[in-house]
C-alpha atoms as a PDB file:
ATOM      1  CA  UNK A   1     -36.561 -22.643-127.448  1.00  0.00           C
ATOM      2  CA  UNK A   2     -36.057 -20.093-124.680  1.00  0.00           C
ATOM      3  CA  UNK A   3     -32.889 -18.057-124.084  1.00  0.00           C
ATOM      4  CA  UNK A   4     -32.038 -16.895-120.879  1.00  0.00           C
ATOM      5  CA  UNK A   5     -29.205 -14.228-120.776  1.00  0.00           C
ATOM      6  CA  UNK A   6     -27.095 -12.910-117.464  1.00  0.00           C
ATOM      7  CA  UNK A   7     -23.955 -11.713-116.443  1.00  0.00           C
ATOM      8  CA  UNK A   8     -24.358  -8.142-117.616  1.00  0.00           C
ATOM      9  CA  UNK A   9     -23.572  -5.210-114.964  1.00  0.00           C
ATOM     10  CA  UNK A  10     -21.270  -1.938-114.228  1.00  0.00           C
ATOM     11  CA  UNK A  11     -17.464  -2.362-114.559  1.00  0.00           C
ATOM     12  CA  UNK A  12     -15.021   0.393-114.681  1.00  0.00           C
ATOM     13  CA  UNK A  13     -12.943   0.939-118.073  1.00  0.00           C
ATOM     14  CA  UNK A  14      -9.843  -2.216-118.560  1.00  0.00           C
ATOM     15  CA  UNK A  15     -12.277  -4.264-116.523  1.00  0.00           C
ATOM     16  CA  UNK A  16     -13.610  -7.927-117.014  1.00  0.00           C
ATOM     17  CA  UNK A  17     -17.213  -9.508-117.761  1.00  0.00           C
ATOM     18  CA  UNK A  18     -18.411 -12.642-118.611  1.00  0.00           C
ATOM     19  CA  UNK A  19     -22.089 -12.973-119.491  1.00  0.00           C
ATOM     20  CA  UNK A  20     -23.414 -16.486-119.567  1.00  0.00           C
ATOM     21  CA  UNK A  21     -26.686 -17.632-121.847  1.00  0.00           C
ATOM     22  CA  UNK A  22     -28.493 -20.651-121.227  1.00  0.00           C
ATOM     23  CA  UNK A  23     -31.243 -22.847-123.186  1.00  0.00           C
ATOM     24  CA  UNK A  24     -34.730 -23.943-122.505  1.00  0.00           C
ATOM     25  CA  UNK A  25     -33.536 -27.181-124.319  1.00  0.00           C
ATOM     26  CA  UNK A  26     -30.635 -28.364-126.268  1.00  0.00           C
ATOM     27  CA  UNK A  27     -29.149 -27.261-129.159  1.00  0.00           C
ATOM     28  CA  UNK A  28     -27.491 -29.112-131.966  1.00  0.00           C
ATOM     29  CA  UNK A  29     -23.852 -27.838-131.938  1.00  0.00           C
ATOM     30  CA  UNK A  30     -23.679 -27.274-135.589  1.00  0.00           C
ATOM     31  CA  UNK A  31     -26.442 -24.467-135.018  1.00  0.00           C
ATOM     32  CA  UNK A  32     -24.943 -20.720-134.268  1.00  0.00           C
ATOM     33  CA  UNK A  33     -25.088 -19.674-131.338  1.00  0.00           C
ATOM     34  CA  UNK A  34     -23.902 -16.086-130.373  1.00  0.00           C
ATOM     35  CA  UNK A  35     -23.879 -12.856-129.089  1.00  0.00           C
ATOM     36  CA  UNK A  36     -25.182  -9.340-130.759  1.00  0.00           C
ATOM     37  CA  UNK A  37     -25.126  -6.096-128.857  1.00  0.00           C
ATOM     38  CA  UNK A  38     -27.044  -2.622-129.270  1.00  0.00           C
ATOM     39  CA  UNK A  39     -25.761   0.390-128.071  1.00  0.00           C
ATOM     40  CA  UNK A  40     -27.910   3.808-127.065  1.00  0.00           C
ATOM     41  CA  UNK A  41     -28.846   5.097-129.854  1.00  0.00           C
ATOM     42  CA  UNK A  42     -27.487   2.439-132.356  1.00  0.00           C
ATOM     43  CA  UNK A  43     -28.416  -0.764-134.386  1.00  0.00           C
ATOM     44  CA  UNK A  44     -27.633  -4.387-133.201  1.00  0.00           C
ATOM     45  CA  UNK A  45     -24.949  -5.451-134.498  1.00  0.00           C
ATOM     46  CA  UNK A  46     -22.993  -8.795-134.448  1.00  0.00           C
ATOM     47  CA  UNK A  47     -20.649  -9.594-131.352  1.00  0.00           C
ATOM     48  CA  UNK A  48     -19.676 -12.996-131.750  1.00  0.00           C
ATOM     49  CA  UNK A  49     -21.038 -16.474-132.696  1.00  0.00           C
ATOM     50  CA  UNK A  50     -20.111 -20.043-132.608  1.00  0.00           C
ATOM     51  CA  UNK A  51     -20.743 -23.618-133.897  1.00  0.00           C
ATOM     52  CA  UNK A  52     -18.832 -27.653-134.709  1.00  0.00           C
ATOM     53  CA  UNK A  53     -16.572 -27.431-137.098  1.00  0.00           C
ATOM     54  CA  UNK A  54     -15.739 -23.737-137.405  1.00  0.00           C
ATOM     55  CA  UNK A  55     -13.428 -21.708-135.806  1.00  0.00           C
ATOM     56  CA  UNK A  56     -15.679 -18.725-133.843  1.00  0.00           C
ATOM     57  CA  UNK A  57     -16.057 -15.532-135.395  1.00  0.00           C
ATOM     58  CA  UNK A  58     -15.744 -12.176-134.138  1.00  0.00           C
ATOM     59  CA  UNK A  59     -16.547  -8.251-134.305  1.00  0.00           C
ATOM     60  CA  UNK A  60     -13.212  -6.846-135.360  1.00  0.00           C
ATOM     61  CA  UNK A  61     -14.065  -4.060-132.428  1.00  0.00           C
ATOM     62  CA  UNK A  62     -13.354  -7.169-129.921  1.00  0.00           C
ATOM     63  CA  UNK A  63     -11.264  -9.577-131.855  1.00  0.00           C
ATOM     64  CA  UNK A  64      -8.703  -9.927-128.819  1.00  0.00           C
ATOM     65  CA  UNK A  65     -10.930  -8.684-126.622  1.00  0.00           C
ATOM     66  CA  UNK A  66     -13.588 -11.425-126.048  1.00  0.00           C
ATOM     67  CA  UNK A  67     -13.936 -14.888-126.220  1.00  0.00           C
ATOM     68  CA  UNK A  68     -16.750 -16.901-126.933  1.00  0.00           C
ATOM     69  CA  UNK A  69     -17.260 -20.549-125.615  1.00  0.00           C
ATOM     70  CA  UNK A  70     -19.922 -23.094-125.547  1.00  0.00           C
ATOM     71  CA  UNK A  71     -20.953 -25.938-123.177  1.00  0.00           C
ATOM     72  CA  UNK A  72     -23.419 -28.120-125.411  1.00  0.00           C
ATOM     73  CA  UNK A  73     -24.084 -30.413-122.218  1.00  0.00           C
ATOM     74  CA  UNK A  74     -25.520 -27.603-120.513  1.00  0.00           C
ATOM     75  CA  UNK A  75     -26.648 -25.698-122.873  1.00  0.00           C
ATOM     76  CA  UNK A  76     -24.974 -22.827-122.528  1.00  0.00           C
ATOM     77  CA  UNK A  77     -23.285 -20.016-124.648  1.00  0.00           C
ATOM     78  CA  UNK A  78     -21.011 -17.854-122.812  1.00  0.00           C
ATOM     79  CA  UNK A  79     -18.902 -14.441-123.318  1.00  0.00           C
ATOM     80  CA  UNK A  80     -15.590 -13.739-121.717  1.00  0.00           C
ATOM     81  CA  UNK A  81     -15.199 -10.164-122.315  1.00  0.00           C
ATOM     82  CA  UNK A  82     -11.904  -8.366-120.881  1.00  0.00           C
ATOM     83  CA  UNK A  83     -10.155  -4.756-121.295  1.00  0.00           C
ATOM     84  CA  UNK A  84     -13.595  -3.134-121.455  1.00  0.00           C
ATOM     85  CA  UNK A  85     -14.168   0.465-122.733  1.00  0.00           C
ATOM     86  CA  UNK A  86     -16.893   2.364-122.640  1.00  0.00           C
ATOM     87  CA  UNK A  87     -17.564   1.736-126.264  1.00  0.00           C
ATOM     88  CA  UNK A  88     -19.152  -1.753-125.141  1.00  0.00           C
ATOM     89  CA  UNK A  89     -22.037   0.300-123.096  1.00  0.00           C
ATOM     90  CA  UNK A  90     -24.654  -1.776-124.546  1.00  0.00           C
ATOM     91  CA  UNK A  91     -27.631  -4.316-124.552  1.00  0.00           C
ATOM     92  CA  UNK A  92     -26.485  -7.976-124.987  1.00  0.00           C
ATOM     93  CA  UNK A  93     -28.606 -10.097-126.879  1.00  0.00           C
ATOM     94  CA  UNK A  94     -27.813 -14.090-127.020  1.00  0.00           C
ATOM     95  CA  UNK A  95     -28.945 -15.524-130.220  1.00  0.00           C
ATOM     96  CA  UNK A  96     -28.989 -18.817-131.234  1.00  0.00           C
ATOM     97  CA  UNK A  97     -29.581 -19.924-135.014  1.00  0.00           C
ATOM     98  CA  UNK A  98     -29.119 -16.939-136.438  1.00  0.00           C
ATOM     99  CA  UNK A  99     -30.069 -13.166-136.804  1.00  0.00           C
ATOM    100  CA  UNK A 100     -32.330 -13.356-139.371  1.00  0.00           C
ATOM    101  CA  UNK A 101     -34.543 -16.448-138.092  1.00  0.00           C
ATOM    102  CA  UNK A 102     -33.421 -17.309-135.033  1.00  0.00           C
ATOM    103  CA  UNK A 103     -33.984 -16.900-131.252  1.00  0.00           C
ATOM    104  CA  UNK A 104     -33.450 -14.229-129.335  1.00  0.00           C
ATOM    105  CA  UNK A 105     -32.907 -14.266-125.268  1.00  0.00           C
ATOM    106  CA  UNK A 106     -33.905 -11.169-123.603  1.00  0.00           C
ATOM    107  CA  UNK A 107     -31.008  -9.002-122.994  1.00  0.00           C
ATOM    108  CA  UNK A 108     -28.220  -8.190-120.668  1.00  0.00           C
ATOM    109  CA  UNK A 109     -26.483  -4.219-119.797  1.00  0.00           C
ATOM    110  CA  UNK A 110     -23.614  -4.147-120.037  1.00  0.00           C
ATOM    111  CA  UNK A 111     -22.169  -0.485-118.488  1.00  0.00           C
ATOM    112  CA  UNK A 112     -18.362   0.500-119.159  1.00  0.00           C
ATOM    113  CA  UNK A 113     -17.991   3.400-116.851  1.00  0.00           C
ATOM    114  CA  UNK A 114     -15.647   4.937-114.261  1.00  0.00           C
END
């Protein structure tokens, strides 16, 4: 499997992004699938994820913030993330299955900047 991330650009502080990640194939939906981000400087660290039959999960530094949704039909992960700061400045990694043995995609900057 092949993970294709986009979405990522410059948007001023209190703005909106919504990064979209899409599959070389399908997915079962009871398999993660999520977001991790890593900032200048920093370690990756866990965003978001999602699967069936549990409610998603979130970073409390964007609980509120973001939203994470899936479309299993096309497989596709996405990231709604609104009221920006420049705290999110960072690489965004789409995962799916896991951080410790799953798949990466290749990244997406995300810039929080006026």
């Amino acid at each position: 499997v092949q993970l294709q991330a986009s979405g990522g650009g410059l948007v001023q502080p209190g703005g909106s992004l919504r990064l979209s990640c899409t599959a070389s194939e399908s997915i079962h939906s009871s398999v993660f699938m999520g977001w991790y981000r890593q900032a200048p400087g920093g370690q990756r660290e866990f965003v978001a994820n999602i699967r069936s039959g549990r409610d998603p999960r979130y970073a409390p530094s964007v609980e509120g913030r973001f939203t994470i949704s899936r479309d299993n039909a096309k497989k596709s992960v996405y990231l709604q993330m609104n009221r920006l700061e420049p705290q999110d400045t960072a690489i965004y990694y789409c995962n799916a299955g896991g951080s410790s043995n799953g798949v990466w995609g290749q990244g997406t900057q995300v810039t929080v900047s006026s």
